[in-house]
N, C-alpha and C. Protein backbone atom coordinates (compact mmCIF):
# COMPACT_ATOMS: atom_id res chain seq x y z
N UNK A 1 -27.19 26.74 -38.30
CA UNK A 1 -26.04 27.56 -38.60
C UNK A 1 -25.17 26.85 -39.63
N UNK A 2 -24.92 27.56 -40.59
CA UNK A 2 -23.77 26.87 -41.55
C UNK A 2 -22.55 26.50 -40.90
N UNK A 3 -21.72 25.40 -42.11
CA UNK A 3 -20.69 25.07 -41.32
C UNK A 3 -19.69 24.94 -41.82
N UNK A 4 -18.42 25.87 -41.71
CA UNK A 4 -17.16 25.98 -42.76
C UNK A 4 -16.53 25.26 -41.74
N UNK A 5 -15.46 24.94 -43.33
CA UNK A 5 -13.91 24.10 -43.43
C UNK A 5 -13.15 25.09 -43.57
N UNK A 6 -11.99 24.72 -42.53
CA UNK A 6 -10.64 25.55 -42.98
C UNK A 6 -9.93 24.75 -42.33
N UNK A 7 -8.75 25.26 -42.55
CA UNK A 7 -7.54 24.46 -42.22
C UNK A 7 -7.05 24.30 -41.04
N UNK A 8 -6.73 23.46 -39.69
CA UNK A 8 -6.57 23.64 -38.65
C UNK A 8 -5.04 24.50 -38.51
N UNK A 9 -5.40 25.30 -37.12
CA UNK A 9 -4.29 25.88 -36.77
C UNK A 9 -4.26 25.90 -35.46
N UNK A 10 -2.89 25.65 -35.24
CA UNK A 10 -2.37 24.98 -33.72
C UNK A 10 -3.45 25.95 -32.52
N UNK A 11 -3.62 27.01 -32.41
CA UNK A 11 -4.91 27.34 -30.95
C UNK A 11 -5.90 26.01 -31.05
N UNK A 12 -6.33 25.40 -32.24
CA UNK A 12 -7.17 24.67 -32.42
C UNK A 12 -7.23 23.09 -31.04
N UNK A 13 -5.81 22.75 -31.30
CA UNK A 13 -5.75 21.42 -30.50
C UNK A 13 -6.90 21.57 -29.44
N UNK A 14 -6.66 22.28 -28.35
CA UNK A 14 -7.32 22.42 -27.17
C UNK A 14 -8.82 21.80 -27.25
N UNK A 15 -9.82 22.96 -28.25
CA UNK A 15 -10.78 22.57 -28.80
C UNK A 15 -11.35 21.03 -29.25
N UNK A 16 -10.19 20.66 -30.21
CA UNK A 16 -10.66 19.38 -31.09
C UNK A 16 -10.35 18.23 -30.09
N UNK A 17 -9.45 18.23 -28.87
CA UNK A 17 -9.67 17.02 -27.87
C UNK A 17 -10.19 16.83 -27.15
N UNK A 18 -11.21 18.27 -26.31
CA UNK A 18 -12.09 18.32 -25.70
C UNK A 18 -13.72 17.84 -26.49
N UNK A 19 -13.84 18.16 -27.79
CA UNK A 19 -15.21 17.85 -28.51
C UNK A 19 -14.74 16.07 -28.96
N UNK A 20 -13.58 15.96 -29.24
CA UNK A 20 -13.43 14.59 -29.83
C UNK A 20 -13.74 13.48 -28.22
N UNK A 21 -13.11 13.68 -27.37
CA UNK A 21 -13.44 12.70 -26.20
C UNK A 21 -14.32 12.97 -25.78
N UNK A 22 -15.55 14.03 -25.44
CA UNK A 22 -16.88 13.61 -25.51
C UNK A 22 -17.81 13.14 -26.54
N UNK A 23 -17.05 13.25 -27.67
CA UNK A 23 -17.51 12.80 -28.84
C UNK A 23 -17.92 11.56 -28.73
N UNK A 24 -16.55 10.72 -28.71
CA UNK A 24 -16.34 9.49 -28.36
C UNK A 24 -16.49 9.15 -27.26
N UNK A 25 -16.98 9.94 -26.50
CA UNK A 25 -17.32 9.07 -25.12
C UNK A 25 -18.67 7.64 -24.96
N UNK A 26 -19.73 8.17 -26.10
CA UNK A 26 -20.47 6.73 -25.91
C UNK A 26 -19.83 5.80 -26.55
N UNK A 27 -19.00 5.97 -27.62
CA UNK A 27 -18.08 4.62 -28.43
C UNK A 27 -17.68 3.68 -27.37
N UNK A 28 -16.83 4.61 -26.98
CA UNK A 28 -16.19 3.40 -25.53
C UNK A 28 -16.97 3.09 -24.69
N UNK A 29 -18.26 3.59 -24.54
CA UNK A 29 -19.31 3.28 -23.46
C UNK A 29 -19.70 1.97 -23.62
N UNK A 30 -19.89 2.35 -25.62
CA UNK A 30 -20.34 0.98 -26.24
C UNK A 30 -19.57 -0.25 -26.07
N UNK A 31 -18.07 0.36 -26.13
CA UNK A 31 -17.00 -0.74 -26.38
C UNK A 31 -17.44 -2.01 -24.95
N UNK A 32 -17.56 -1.01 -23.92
CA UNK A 32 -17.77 -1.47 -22.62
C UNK A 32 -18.87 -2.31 -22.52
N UNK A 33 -19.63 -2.36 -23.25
CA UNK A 33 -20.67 -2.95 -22.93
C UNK A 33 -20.31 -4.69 -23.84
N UNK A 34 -19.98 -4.05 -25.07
CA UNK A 34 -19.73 -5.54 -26.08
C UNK A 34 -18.56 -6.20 -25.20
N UNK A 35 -17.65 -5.38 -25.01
CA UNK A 35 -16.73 -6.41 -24.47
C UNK A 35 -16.40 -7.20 -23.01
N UNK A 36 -17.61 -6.66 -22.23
CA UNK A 36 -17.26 -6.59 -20.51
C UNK A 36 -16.01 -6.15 -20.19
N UNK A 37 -16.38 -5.61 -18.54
CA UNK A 37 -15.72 -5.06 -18.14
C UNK A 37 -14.18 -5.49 -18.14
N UNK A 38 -14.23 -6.82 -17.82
CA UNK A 38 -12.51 -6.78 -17.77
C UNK A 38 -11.50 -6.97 -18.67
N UNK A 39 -12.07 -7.46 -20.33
CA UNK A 39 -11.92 -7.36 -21.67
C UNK A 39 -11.07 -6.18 -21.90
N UNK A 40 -12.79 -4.87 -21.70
CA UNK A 40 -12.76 -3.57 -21.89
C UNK A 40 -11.62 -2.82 -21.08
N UNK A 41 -11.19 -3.19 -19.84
CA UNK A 41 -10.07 -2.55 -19.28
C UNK A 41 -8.75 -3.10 -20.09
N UNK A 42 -8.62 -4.43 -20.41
CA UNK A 42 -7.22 -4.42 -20.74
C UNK A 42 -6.90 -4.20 -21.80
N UNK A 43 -8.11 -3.62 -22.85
CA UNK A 43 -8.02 -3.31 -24.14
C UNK A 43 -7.96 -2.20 -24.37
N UNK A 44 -8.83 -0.94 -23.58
CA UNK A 44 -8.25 -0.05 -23.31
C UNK A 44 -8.54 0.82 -22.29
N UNK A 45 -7.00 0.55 -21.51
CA UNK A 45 -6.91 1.11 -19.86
C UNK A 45 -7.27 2.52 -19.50
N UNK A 46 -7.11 3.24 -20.79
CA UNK A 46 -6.95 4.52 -20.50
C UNK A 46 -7.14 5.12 -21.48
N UNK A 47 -8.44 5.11 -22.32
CA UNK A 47 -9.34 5.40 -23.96
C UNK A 47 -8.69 6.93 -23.79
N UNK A 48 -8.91 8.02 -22.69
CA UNK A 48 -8.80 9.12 -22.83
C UNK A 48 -7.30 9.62 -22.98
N UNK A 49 -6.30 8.95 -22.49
CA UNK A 49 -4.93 9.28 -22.54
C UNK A 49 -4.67 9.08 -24.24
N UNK A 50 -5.43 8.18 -24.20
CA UNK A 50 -4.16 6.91 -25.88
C UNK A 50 -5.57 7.89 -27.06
N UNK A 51 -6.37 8.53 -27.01
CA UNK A 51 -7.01 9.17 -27.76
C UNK A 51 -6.66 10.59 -28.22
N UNK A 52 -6.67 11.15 -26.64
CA UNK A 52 -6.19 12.78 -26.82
C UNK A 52 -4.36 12.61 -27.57
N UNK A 53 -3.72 11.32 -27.30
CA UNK A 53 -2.15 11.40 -27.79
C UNK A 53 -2.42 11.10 -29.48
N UNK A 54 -3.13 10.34 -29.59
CA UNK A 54 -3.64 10.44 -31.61
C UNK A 54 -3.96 11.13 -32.06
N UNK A 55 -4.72 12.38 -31.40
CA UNK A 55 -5.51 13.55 -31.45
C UNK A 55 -4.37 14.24 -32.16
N UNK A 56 -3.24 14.18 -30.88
CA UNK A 56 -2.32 15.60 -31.03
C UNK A 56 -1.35 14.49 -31.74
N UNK A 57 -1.09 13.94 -32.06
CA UNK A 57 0.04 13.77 -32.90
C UNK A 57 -0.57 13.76 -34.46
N UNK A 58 -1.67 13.40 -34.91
CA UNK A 58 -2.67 13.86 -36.21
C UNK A 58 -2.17 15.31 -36.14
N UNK A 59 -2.33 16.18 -35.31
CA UNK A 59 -2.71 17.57 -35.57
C UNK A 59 -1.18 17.98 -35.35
N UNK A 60 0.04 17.63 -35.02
CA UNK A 60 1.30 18.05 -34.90
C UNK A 60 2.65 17.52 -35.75
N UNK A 61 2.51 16.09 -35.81
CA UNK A 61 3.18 15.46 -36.51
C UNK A 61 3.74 15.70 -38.20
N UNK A 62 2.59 16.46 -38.80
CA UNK A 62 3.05 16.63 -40.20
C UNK A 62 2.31 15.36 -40.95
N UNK A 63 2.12 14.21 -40.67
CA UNK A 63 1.65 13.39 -41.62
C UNK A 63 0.08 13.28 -42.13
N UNK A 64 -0.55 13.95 -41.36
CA UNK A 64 -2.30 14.21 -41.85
C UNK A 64 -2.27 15.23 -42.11
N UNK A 65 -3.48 15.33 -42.96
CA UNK A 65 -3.93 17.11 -43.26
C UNK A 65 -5.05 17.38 -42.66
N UNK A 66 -5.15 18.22 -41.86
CA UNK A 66 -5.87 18.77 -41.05
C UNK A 66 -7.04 20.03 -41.71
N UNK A 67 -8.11 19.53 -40.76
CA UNK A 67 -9.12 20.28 -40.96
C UNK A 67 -10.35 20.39 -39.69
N UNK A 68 -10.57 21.72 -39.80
CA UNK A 68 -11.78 22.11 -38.73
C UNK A 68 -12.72 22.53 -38.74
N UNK A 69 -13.97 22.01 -38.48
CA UNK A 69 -15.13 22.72 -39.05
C UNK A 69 -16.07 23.64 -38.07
N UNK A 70 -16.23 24.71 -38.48
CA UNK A 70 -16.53 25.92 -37.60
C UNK A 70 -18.26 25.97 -37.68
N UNK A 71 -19.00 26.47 -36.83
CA UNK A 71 -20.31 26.94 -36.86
C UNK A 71 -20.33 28.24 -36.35
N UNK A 72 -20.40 29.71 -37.17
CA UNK A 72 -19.57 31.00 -36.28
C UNK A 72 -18.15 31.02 -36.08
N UNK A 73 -17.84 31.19 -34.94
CA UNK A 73 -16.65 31.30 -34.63
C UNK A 73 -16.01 29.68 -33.69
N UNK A 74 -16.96 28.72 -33.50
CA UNK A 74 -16.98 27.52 -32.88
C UNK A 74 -16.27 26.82 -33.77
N UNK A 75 -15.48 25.74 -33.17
CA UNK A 75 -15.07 24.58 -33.52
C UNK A 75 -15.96 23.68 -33.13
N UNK A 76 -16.51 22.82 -34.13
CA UNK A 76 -17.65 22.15 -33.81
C UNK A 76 -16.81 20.81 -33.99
N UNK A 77 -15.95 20.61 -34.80
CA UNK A 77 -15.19 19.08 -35.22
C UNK A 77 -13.71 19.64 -36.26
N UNK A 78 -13.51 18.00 -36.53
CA UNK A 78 -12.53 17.74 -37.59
C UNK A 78 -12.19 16.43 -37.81
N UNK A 79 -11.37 16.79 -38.85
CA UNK A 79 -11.00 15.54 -39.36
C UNK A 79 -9.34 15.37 -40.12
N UNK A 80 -9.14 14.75 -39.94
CA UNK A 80 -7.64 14.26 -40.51
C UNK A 80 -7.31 13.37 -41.59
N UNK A 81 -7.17 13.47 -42.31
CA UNK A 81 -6.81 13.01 -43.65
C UNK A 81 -5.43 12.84 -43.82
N UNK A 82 -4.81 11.00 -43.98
CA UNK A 82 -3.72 10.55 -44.64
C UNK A 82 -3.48 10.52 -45.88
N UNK A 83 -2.97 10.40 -46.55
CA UNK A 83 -2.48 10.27 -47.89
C UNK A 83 -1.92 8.81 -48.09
N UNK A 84 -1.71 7.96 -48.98
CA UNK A 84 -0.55 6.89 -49.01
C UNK A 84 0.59 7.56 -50.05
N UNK A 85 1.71 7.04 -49.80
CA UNK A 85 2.86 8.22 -50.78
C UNK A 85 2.87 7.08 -52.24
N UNK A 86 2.47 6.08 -52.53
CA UNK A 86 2.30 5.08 -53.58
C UNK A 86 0.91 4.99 -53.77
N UNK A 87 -0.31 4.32 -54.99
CA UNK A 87 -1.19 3.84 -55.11
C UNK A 87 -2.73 4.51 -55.39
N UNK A 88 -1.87 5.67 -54.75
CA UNK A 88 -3.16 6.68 -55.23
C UNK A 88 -4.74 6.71 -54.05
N UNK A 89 -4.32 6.29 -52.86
CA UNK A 89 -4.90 5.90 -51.70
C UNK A 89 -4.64 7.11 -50.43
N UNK A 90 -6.04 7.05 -49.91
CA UNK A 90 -5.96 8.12 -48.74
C UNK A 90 -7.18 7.89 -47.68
N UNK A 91 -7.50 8.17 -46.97
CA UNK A 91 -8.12 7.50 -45.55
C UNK A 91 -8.13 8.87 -44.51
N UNK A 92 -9.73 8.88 -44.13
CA UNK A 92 -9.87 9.43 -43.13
C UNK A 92 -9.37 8.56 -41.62
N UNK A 93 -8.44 9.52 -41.11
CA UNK A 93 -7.96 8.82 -39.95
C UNK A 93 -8.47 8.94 -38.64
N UNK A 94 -8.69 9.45 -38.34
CA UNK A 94 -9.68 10.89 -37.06
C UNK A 94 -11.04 11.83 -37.59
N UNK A 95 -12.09 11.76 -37.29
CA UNK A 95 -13.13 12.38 -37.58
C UNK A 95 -14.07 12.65 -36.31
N UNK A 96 -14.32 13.89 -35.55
CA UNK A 96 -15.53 13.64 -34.83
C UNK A 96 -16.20 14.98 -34.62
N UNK A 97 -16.94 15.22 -34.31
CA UNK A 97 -17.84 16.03 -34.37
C UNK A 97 -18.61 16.37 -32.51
N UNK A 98 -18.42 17.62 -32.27
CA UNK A 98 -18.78 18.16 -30.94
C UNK A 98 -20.61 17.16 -30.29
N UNK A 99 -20.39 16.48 -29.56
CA UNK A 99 -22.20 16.40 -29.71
C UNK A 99 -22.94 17.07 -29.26
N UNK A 100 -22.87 18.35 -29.02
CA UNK A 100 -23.87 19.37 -29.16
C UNK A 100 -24.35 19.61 -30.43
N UNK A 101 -23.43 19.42 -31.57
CA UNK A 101 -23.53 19.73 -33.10
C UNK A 101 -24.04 18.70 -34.11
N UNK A 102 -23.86 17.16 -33.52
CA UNK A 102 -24.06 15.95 -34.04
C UNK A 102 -25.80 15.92 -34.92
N UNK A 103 -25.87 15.69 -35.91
CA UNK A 103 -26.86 15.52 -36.62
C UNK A 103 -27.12 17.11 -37.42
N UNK A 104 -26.82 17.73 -36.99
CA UNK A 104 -26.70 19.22 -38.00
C UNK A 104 -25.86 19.28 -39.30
N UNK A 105 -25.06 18.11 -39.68
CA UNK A 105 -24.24 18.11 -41.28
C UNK A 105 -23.24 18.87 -41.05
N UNK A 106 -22.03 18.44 -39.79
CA UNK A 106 -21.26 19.06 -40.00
C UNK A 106 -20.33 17.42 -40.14
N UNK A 107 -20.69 16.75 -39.77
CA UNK A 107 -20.13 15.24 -40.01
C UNK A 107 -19.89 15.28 -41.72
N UNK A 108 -21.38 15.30 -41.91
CA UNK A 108 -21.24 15.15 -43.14
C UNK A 108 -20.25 16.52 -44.38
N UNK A 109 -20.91 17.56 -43.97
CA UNK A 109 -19.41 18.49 -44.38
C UNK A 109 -18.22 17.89 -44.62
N UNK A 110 -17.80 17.53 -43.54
CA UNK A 110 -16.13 17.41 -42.96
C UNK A 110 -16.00 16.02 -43.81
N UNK A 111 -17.07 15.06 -43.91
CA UNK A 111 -16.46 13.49 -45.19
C UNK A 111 -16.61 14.31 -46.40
N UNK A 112 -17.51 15.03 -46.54
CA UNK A 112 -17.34 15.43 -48.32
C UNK A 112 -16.28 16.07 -48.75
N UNK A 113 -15.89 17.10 -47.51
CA UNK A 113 -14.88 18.19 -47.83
C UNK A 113 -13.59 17.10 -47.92
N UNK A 114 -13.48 15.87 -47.08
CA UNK A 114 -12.50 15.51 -47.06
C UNK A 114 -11.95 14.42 -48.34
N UNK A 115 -13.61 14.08 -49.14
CA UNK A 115 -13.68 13.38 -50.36
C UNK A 115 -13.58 14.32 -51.00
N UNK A 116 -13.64 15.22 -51.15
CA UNK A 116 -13.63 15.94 -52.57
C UNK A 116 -11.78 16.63 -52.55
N UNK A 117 -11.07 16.55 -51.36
CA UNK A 117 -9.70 17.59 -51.08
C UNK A 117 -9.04 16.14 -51.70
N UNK A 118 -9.43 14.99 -51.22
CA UNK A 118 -8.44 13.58 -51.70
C UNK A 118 -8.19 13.87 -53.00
N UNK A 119 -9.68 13.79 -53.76
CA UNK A 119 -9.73 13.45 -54.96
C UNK A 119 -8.97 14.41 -55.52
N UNK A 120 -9.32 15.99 -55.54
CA UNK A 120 -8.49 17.24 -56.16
C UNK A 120 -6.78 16.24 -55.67
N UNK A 121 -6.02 16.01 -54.98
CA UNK A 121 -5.00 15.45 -54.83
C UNK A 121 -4.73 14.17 -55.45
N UNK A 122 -5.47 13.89 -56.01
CA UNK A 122 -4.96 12.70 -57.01
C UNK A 122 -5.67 11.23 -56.29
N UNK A 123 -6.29 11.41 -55.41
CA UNK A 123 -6.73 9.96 -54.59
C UNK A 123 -7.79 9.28 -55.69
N UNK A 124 -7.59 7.75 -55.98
CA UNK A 124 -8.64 7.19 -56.70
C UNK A 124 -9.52 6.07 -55.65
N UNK A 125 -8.89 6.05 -54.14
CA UNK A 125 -9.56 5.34 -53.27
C UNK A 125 -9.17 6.03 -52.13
N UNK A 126 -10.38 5.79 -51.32
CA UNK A 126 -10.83 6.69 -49.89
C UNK A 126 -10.91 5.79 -49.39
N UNK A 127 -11.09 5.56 -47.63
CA UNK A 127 -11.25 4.87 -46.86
C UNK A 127 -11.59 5.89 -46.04
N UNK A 128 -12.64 4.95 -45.09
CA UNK A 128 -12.87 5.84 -43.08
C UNK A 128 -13.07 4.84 -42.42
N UNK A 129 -12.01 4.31 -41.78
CA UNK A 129 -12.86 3.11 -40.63
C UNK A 129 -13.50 3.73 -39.51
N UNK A 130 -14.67 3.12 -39.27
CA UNK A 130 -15.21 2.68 -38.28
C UNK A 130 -15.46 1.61 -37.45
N UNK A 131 -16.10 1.98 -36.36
CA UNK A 131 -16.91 0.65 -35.98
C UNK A 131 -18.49 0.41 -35.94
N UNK A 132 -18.33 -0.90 -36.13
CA UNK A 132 -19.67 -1.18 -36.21
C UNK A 132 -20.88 -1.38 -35.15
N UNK A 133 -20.42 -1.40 -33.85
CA UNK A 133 -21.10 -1.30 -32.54
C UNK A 133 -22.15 -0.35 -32.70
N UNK A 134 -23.04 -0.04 -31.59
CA UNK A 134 -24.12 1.03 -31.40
C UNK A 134 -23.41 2.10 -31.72
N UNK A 135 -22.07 2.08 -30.65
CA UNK A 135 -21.56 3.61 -30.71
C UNK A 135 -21.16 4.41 -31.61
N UNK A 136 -20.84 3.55 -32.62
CA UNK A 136 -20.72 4.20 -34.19
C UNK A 136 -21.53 4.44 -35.22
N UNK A 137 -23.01 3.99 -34.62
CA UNK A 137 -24.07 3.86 -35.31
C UNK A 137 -23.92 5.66 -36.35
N UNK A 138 -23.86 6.64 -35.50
CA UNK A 138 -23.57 7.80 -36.43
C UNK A 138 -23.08 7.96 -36.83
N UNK A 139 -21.70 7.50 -36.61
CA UNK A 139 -20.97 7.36 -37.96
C UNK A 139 -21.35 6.56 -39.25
N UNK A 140 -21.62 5.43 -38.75
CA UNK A 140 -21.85 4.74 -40.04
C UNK A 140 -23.04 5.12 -40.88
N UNK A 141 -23.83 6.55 -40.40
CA UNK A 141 -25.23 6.54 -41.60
C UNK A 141 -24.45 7.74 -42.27
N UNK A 142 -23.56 8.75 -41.60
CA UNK A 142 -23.25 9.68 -42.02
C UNK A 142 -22.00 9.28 -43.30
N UNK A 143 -21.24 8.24 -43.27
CA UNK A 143 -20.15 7.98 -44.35
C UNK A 143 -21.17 7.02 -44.96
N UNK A 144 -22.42 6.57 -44.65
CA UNK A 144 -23.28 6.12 -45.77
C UNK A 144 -23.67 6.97 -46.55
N UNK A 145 -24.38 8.20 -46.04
CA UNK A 145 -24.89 9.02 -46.45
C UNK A 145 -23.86 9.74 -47.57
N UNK A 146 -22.96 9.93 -47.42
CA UNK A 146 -21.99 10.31 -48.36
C UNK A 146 -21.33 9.52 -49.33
N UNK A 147 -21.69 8.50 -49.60
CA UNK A 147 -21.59 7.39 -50.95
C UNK A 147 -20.61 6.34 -50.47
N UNK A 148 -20.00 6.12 -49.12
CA UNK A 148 -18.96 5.38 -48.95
C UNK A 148 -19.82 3.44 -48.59
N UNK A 149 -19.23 2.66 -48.99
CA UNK A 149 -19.30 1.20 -48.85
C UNK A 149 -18.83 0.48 -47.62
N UNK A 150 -19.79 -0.03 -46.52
CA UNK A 150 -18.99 -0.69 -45.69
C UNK A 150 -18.66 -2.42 -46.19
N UNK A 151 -17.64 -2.70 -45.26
CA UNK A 151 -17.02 -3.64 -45.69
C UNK A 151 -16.99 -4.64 -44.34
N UNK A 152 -17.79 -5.17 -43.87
CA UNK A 152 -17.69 -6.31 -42.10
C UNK A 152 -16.96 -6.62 -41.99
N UNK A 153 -16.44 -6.11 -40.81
CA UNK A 153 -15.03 -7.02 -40.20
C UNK A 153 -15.13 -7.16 -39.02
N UNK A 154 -15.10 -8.10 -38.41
CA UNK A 154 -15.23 -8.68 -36.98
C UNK A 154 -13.48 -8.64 -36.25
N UNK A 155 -13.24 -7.99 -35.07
CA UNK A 155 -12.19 -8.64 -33.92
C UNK A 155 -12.73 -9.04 -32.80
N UNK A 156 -12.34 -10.53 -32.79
CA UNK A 156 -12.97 -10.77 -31.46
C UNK A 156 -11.47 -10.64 -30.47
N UNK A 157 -12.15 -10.75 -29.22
CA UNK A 157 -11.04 -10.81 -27.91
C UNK A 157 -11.79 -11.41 -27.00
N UNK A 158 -10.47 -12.10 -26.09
CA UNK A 158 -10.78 -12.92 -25.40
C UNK A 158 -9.58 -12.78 -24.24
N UNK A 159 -10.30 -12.42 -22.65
CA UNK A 159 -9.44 -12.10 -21.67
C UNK A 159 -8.47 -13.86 -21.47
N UNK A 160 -7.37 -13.31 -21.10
CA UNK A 160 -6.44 -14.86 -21.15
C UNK A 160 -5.52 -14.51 -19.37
């Protein structure tokens, strides 16, 4: 099924925090595993609270531009796009994709649509962090796949 972009509109929230935290549910699975368990709790106590509150403040706040990508009448994902107000810089901030839908190019949709909306806006540098764990493994072929450069960066932690 094809997969359009449009612009999010507030019915949307509901949708995009329910597909984004199962989205991300193996990330943190992963997190759990690299970091052990008691690392992983104090780093983060409560992935689903402090996720769905980034979710909705991306999608309410005014400072990202919002977008949702449909299959039919489905919300399959989205993504959120910052701007910097100096430098000519902008960054995917939030990106995920339903995993019922994962590997069908709606990932990839939602980075192009969101590289090509920067650029029409004047952006001469993009960014998307990820991580580099298993759990991001799809992310990272899909912002490969779309011409982006990773860059290694290690945080370590250490329970004290």
């Amino acid at each position: 099924m094809q997969i359009h972009v449009r612009p999010y509109k507030s019915r949307d929230l509901g949708p995009i925090v329910d597909l984004s935290l199962r989205a991300w549910l193996p990330v943190y699975e992963s997190f759990a595993k690299v970091l052990g368990p008691e690392v992983f709790r104090r780093q983060y106590p409560d992935w689903r609270t402090s996720q769905r509150k980034e979710i909705e403040a991306a999608c309410t706040e005014g400072k990202a531009h919002v977008w949702v990508a449909e299959a039919g009448a489905e919300v399959v994902g989205f993504v959120a796009v910052v701007l910097e107000p100096e430098g000519g810089a902008g960054s995917v901030e939030l990106l995920a994709v339903d995993p019922d839908h994962q590997g069908r190019d709606a990932g990839t949709t939602l980075t192009e649509f969101a590289s090509t909306w920067m650029k029409e806006a004047g952006v001469t540098l993009a960014s998307i962090w990820t991580g580099g764990d298993p759990g991001h493994a799809p992310a990272c072929r899909t912002y490969e796949k779309a011409g982006n450069t990773a860059l290694p960066l290690v945080r370590y932690y250490k329970a004290l």
